[in-house]
C-alpha atoms as a PDB file:
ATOM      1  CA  UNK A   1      28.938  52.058  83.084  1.00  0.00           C
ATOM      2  CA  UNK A   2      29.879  55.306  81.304  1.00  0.00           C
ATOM      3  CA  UNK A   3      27.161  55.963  78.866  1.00  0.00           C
ATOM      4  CA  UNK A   4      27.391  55.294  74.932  1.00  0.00           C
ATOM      5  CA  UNK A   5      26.466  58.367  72.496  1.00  0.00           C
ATOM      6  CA  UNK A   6      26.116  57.979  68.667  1.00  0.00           C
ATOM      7  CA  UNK A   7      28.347  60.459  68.256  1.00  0.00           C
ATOM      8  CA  UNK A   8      29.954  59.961  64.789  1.00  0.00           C
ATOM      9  CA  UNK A   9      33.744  59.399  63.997  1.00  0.00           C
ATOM     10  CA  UNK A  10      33.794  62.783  62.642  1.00  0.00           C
ATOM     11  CA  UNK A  11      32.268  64.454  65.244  1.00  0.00           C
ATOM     12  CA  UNK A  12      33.956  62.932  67.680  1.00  0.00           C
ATOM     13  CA  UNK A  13      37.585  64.192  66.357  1.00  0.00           C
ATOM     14  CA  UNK A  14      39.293  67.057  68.933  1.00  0.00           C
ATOM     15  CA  UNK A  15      42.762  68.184  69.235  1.00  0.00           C
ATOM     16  CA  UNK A  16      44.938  66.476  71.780  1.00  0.00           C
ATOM     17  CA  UNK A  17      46.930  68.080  73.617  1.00  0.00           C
ATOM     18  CA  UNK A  18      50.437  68.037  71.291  1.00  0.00           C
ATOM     19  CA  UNK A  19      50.558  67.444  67.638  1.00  0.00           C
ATOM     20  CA  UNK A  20      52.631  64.089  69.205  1.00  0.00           C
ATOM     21  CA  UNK A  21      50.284  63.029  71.015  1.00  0.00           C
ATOM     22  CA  UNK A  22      48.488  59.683  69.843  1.00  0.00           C
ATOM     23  CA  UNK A  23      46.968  58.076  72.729  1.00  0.00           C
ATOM     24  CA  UNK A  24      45.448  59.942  75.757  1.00  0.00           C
ATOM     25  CA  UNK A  25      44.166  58.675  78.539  1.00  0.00           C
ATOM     26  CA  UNK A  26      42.782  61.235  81.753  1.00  0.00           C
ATOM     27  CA  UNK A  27      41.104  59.827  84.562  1.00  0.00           C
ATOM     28  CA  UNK A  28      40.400  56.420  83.086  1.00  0.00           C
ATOM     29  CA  UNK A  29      38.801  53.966  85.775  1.00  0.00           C
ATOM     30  CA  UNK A  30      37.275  50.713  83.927  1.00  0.00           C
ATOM     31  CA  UNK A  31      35.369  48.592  86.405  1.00  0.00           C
ATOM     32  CA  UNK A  32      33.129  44.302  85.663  1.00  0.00           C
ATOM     33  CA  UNK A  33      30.436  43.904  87.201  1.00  0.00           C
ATOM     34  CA  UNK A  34      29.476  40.109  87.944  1.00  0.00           C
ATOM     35  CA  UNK A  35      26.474  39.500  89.990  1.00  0.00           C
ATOM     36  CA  UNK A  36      26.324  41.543  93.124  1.00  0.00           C
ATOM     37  CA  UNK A  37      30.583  41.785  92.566  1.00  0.00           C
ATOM     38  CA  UNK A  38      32.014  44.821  91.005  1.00  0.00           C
ATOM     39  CA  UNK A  39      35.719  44.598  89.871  1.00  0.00           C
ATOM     40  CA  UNK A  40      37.984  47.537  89.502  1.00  0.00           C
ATOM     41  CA  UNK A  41      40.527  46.576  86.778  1.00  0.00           C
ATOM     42  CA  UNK A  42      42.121  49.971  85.713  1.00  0.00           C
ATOM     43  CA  UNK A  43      41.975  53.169  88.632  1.00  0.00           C
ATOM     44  CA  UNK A  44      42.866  56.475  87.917  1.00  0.00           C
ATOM     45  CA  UNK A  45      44.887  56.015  84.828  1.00  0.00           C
ATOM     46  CA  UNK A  46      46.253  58.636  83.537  1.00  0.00           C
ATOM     47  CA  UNK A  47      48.790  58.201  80.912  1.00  0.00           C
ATOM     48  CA  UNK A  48      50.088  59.639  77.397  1.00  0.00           C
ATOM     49  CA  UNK A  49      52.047  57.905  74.164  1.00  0.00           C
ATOM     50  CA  UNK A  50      53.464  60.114  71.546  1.00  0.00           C
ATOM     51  CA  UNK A  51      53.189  59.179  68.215  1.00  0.00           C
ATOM     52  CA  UNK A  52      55.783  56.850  66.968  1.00  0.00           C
ATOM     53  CA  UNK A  53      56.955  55.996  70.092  1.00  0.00           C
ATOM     54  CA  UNK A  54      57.309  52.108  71.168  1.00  0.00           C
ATOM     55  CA  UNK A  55      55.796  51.224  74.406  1.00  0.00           C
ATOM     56  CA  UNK A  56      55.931  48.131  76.554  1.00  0.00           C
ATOM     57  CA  UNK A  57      52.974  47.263  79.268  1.00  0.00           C
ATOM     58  CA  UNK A  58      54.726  45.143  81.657  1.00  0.00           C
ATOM     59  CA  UNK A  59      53.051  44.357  85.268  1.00  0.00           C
ATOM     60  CA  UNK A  60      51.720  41.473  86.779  1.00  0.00           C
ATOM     61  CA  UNK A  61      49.185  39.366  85.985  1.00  0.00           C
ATOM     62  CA  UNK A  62      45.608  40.447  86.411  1.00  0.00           C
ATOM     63  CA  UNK A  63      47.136  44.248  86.867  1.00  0.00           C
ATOM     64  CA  UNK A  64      45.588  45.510  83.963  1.00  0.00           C
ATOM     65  CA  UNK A  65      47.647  45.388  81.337  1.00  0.00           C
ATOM     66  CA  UNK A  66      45.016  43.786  78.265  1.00  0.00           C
ATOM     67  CA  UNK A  67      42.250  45.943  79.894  1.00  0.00           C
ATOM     68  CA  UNK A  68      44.419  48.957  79.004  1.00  0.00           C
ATOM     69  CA  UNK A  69      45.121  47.689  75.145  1.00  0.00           C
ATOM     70  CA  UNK A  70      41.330  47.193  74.744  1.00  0.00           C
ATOM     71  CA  UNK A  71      40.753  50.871  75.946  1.00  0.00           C
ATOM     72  CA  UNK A  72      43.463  51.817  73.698  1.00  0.00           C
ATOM     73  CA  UNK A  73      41.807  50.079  70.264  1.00  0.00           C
ATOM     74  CA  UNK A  74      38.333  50.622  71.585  1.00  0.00           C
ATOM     75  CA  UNK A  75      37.302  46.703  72.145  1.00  0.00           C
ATOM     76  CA  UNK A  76      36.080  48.049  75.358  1.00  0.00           C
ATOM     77  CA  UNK A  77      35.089  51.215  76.851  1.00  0.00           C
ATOM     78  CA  UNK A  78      36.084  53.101  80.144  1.00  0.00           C
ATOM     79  CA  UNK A  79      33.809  53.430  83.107  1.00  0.00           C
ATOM     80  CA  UNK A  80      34.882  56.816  83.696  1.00  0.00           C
ATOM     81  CA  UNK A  81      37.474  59.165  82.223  1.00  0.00           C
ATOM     82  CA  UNK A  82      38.614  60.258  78.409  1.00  0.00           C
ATOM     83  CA  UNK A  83      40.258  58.155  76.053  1.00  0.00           C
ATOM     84  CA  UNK A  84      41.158  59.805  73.293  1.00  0.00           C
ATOM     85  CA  UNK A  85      43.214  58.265  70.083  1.00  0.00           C
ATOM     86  CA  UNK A  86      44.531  59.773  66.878  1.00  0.00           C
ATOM     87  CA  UNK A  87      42.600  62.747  67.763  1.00  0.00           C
ATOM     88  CA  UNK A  88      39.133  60.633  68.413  1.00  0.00           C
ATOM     89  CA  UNK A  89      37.520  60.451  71.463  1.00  0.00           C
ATOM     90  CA  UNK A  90      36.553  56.836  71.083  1.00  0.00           C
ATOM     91  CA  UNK A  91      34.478  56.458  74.183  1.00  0.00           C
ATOM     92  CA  UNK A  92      31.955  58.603  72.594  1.00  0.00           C
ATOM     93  CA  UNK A  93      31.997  57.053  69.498  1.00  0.00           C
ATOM     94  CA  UNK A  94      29.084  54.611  68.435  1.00  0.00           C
ATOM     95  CA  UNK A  95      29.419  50.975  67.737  1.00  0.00           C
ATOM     96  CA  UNK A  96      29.454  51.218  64.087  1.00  0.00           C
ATOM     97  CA  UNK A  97      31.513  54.530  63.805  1.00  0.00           C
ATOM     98  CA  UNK A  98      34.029  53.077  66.116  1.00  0.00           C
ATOM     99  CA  UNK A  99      34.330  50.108  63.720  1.00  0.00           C
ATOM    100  CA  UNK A 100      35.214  52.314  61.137  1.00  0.00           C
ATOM    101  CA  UNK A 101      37.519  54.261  63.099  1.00  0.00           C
ATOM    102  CA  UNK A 102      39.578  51.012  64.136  1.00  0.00           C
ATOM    103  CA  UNK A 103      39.583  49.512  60.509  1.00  0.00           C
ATOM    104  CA  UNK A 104      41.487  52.840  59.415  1.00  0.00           C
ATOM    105  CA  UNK A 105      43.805  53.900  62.363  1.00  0.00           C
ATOM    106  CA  UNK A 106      44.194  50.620  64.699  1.00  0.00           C
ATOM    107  CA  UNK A 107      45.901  47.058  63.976  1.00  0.00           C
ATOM    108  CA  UNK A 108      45.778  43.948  66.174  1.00  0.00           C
ATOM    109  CA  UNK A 109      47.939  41.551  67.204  1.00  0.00           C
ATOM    110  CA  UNK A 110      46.865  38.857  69.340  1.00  0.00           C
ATOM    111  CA  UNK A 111      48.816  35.889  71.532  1.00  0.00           C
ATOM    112  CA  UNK A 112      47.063  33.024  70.102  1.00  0.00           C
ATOM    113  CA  UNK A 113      47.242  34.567  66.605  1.00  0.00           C
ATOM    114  CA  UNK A 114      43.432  34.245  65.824  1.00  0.00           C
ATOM    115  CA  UNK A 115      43.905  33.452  62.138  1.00  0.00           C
ATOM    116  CA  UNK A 116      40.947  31.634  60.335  1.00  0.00           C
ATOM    117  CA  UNK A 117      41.697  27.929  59.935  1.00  0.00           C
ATOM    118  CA  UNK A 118      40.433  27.637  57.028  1.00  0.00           C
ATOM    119  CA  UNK A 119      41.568  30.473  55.245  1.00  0.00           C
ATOM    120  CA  UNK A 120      45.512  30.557  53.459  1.00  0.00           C
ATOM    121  CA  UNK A 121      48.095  33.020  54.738  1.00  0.00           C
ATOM    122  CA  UNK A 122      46.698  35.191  51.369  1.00  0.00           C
ATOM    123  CA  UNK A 123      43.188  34.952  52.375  1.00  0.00           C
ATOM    124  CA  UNK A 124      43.853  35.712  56.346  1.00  0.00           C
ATOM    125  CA  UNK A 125      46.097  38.486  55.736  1.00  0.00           C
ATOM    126  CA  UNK A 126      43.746  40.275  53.124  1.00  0.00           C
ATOM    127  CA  UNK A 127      40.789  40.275  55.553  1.00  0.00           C
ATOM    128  CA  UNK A 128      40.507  43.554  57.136  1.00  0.00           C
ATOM    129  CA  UNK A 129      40.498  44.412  53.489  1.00  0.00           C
ATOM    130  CA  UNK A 130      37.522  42.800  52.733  1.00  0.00           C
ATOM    131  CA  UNK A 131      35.676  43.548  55.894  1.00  0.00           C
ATOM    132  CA  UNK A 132      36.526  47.249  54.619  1.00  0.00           C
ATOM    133  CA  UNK A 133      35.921  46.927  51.149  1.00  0.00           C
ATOM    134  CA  UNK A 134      38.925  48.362  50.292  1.00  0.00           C
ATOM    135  CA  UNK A 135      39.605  48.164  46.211  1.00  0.00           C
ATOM    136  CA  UNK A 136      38.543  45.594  44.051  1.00  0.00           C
ATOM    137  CA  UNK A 137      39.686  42.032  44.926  1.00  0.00           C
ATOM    138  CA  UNK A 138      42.584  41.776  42.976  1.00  0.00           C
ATOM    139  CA  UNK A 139      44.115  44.585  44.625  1.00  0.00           C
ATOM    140  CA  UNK A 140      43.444  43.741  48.100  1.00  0.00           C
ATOM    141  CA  UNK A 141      45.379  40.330  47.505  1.00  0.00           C
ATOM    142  CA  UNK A 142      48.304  42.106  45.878  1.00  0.00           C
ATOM    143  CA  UNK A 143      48.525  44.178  48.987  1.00  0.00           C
ATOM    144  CA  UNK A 144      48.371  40.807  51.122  1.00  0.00           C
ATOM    145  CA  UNK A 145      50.848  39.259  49.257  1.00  0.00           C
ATOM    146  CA  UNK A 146      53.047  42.368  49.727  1.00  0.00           C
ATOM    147  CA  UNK A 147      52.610  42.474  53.215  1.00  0.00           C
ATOM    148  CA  UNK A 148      53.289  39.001  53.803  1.00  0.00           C
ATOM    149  CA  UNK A 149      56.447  39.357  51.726  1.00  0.00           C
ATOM    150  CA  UNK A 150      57.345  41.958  53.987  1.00  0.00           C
ATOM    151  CA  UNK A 151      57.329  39.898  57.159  1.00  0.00           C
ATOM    152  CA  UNK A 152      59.365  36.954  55.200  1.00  0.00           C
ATOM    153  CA  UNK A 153      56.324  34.964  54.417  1.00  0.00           C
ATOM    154  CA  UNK A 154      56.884  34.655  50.535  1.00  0.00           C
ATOM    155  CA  UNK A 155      55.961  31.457  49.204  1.00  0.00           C
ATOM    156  CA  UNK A 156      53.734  30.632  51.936  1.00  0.00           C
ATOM    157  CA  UNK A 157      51.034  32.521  50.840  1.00  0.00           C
ATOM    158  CA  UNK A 158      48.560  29.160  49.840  1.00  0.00           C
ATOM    159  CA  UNK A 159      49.251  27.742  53.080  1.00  0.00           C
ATOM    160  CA  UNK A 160      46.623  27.146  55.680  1.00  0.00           C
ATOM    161  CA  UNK A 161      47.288  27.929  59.216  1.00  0.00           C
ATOM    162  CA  UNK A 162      47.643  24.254  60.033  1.00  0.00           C
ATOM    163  CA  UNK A 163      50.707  24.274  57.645  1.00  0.00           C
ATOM    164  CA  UNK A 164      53.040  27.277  59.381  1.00  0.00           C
ATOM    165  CA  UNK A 165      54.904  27.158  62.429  1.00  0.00           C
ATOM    166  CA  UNK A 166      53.371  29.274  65.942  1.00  0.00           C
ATOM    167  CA  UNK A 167      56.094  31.802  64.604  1.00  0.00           C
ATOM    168  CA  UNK A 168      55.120  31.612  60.942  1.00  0.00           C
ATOM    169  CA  UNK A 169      51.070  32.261  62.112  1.00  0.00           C
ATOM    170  CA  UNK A 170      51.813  34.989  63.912  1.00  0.00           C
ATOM    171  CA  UNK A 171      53.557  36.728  60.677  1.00  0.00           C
ATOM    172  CA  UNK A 172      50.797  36.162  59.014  1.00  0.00           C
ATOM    173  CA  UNK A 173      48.787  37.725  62.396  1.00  0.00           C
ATOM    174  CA  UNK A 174      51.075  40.697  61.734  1.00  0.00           C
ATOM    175  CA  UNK A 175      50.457  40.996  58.363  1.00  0.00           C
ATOM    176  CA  UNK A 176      46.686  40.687  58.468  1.00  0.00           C
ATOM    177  CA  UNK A 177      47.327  43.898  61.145  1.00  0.00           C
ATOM    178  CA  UNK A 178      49.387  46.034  59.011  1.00  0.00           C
ATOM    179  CA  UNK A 179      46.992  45.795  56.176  1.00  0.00           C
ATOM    180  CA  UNK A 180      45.259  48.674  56.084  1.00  0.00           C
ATOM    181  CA  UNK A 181      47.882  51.034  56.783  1.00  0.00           C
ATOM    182  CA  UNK A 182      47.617  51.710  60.612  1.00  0.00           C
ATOM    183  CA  UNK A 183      49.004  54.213  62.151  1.00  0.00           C
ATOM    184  CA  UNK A 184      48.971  52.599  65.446  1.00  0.00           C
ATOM    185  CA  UNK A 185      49.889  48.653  66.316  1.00  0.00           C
ATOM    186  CA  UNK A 186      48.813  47.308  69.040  1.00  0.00           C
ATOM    187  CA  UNK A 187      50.437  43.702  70.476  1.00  0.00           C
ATOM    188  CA  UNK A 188      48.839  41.426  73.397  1.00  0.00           C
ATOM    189  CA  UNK A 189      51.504  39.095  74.309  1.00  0.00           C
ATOM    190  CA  UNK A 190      52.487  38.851  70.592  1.00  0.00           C
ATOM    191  CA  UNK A 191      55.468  36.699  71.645  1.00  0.00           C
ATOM    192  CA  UNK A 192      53.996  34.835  74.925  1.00  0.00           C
ATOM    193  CA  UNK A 193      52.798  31.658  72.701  1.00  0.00           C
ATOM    194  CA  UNK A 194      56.550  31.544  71.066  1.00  0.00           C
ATOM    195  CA  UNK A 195      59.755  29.588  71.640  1.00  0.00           C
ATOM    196  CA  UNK A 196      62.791  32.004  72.433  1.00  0.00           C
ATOM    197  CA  UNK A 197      64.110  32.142  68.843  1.00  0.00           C
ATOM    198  CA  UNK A 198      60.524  32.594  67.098  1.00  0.00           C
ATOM    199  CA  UNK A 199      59.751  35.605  69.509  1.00  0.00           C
ATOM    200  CA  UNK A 200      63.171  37.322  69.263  1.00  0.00           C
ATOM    201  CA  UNK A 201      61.869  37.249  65.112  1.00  0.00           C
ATOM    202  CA  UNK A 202      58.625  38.538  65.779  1.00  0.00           C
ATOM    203  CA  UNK A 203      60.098  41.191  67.942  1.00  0.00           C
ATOM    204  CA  UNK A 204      62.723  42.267  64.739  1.00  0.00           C
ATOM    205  CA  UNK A 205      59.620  42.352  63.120  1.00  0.00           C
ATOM    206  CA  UNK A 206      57.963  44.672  64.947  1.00  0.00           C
ATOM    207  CA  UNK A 207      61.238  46.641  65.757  1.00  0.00           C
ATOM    208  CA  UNK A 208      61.206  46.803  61.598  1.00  0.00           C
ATOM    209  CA  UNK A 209      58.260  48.097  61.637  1.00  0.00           C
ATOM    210  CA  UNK A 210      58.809  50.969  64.128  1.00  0.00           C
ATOM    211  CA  UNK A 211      61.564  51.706  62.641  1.00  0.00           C
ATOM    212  CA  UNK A 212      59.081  52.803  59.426  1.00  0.00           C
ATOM    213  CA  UNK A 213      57.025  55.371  61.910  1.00  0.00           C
ATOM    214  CA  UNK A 214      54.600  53.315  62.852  1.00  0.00           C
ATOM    215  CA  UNK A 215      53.518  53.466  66.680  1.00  0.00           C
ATOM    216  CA  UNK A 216      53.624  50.130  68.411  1.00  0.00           C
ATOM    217  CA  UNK A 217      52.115  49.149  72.497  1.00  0.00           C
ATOM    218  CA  UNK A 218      52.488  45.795  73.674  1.00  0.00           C
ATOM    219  CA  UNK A 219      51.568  43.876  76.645  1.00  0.00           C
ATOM    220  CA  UNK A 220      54.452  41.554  77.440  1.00  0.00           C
ATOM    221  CA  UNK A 221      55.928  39.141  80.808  1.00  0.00           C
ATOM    222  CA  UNK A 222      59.146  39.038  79.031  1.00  0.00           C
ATOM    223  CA  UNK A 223      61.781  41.514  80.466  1.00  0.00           C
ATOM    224  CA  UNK A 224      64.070  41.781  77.555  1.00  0.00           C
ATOM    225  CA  UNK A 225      61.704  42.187  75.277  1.00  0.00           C
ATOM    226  CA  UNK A 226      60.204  45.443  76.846  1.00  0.00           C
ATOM    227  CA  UNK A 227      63.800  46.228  77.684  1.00  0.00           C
ATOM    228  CA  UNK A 228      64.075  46.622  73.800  1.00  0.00           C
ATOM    229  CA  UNK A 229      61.178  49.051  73.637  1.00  0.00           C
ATOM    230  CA  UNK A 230      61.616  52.580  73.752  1.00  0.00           C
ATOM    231  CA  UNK A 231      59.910  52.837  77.236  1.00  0.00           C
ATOM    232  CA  UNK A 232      58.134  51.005  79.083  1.00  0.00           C
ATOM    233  CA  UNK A 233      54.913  51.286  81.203  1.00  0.00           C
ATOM    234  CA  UNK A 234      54.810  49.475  84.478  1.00  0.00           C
ATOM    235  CA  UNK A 235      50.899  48.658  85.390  1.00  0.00           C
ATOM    236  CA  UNK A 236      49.873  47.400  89.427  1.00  0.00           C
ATOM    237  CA  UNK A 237      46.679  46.745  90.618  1.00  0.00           C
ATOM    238  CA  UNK A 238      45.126  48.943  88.003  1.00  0.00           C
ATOM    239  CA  UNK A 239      47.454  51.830  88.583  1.00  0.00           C
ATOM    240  CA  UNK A 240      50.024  53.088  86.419  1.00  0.00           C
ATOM    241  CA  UNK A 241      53.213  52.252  88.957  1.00  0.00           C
ATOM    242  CA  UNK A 242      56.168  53.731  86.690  1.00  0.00           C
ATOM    243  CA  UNK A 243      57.273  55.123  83.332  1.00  0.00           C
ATOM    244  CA  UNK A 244      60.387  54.875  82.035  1.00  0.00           C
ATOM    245  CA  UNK A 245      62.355  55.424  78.866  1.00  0.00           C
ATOM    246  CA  UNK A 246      64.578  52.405  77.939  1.00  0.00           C
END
C-alpha cells in the first residue's frame, strides 16, 4: 500500500497539467489484499477529465469501474500512481484534510441512495451542511429547501425517506450532493436501483445540472444512458479499454 503523508490540503495543491484539467490520473494501479490473496482491481490507469465535461464509466462487472469513482472522490487511495483532483493531489492528503477537501469540491451520489431514515428530505439534504458547519442553521435549511426545489422536490420537504418513491429518494440523494456547491459530481449507478421512467428523470436531472457547469462521472450498465453523456470511458479488467466522445 502506497504510503499516507499528513500533507495538508493546502500543501498538497499543484498545477495540473491544463487549466481544464479536473481529474488526473498517471500510473494509477489500486490492488486488496485478503489473506495470502492480493487482488489487482485498477492496472496502469492512466486517464484525464476536463472540467465540465460529462463522463460515463461503462465496463463489466468487477472491471473496475466503483474502484475508479472512489479514487476519483478520495474514499480510497491508489496503490501506486498520482491522482490528482481540482488541482489536489489527494493521495497525499491526510485523513482529516482530505475530508475537508471532499466537503468543498466533491458530491456523492450513490445507487441505494443512502439517505438517513429517520431524517426528512429537509434534514437529509442539509447534511453535508451541518457536517461542515456551514452558516447558521437557518441558512443551511433555506439552502436545502432550495436545492430540493431545484430537483422538483417542493412540498416534500417534511417527508421521511419511507414516504418518497426510489426516484423521489434519490432527488433528495442529489440534492444532499449538490449542497455545498461542488464543482465535481460524482454518480455510482445513480439510476441502477430505478424503473425506466424514474432513471430517464434522474438522468434530466443530472443532464440539468451539467448543463449549469458542473462536472459530472458516473458508473453506469445502462447503454443509453452513457450514450447521453458527453463521452464515455470503457473500463476491462482494470484497464482503461477505450475513450470515446459521444
Amino acid at each position: 500500500m502506497a504510503a499516507v503523508t499528513t500533507t495538508t490540503a493546502t500543501q498538497a495543491a499543484a498545477a495540473s497539467t491544463s487549466l481544464d484539467t479536473l481529474i488526473e490520473l498517471r500510473g494509477v494501479d489500486k490492488t486488496y489484499h485478503s489473506g495470502r490473496l492480493d487482488y489487482a482491481a485498477l492496472r496502469g490507469i492512466d486517464l484525464t477529465i476536463a472540467q465540465g465535461e460529462m463522463v460515463a464509466i461503462i465496463g463489466p462487472s468487477g472491471s473496475g469501474k466503483s474502484t475508479l469513482l472512489n479514487l476519483f472522490t478520495g474514499v480510497d487511495r491508489p496503490t501506486r500512481g498520482i491522482v490528482t483532483v481540482a488541482g489536489a493531489r489527494i493521495d497525499h492528503l491526510s485523513e482529516n484534510a482530505l475530508a475537508r477537501w471532499r466537503s468543498e469540491h466533491v458530491g456523492i451520489v450513490f445507487q441505494f441512495f443512502q439517505l438517513l431514515p429517520t431524517l426528512t428530505a429537509l434534514q437529509n439534504a442539509a447534511l453535508p451542511l451541518d457536517l461542515a458547519h456551514r452558516g447558521r442553521r437557518r441558512r443551511r435549511l433555506d439552502v436545502a429547501r432550495r436545492n430540493l426545489s431545484r430537483v422538483g422536490l417542493a412540498g416534500k420537504e417534511e417527508h421521511l425517506p419511507s414516504e418518497l418513491s426510489g426516484g423521489e429518494q434519490q432527488r433528495v440523494a442529489i440534492a444532499r450532493a449538490i449542497a455545498c456547491q461542488p464543482m465535481l459530481l460524482v454518480a455510482d449507478e445513480p439510476t441502477g436501483n430505478l424503473d425506466s421512467a424514474s432513471a430517464s428523470a434522474i438522468f434530466d436531472l443530472l443532464a440539468e445540472l451539467h448543463g449549469g457547469g458542473m462536472t459530472i462521472v458516473f458508473v453506469t450498465h445502462d447503454r443509453e444512458l452513457a450514450d447521453r453523456a458527453s463521452r464515455r470511458v470503457t473500463i476491462r479488467d482494470g484497464r482503461v479499454a477505450g475513450s470515446s466522445a459521444s
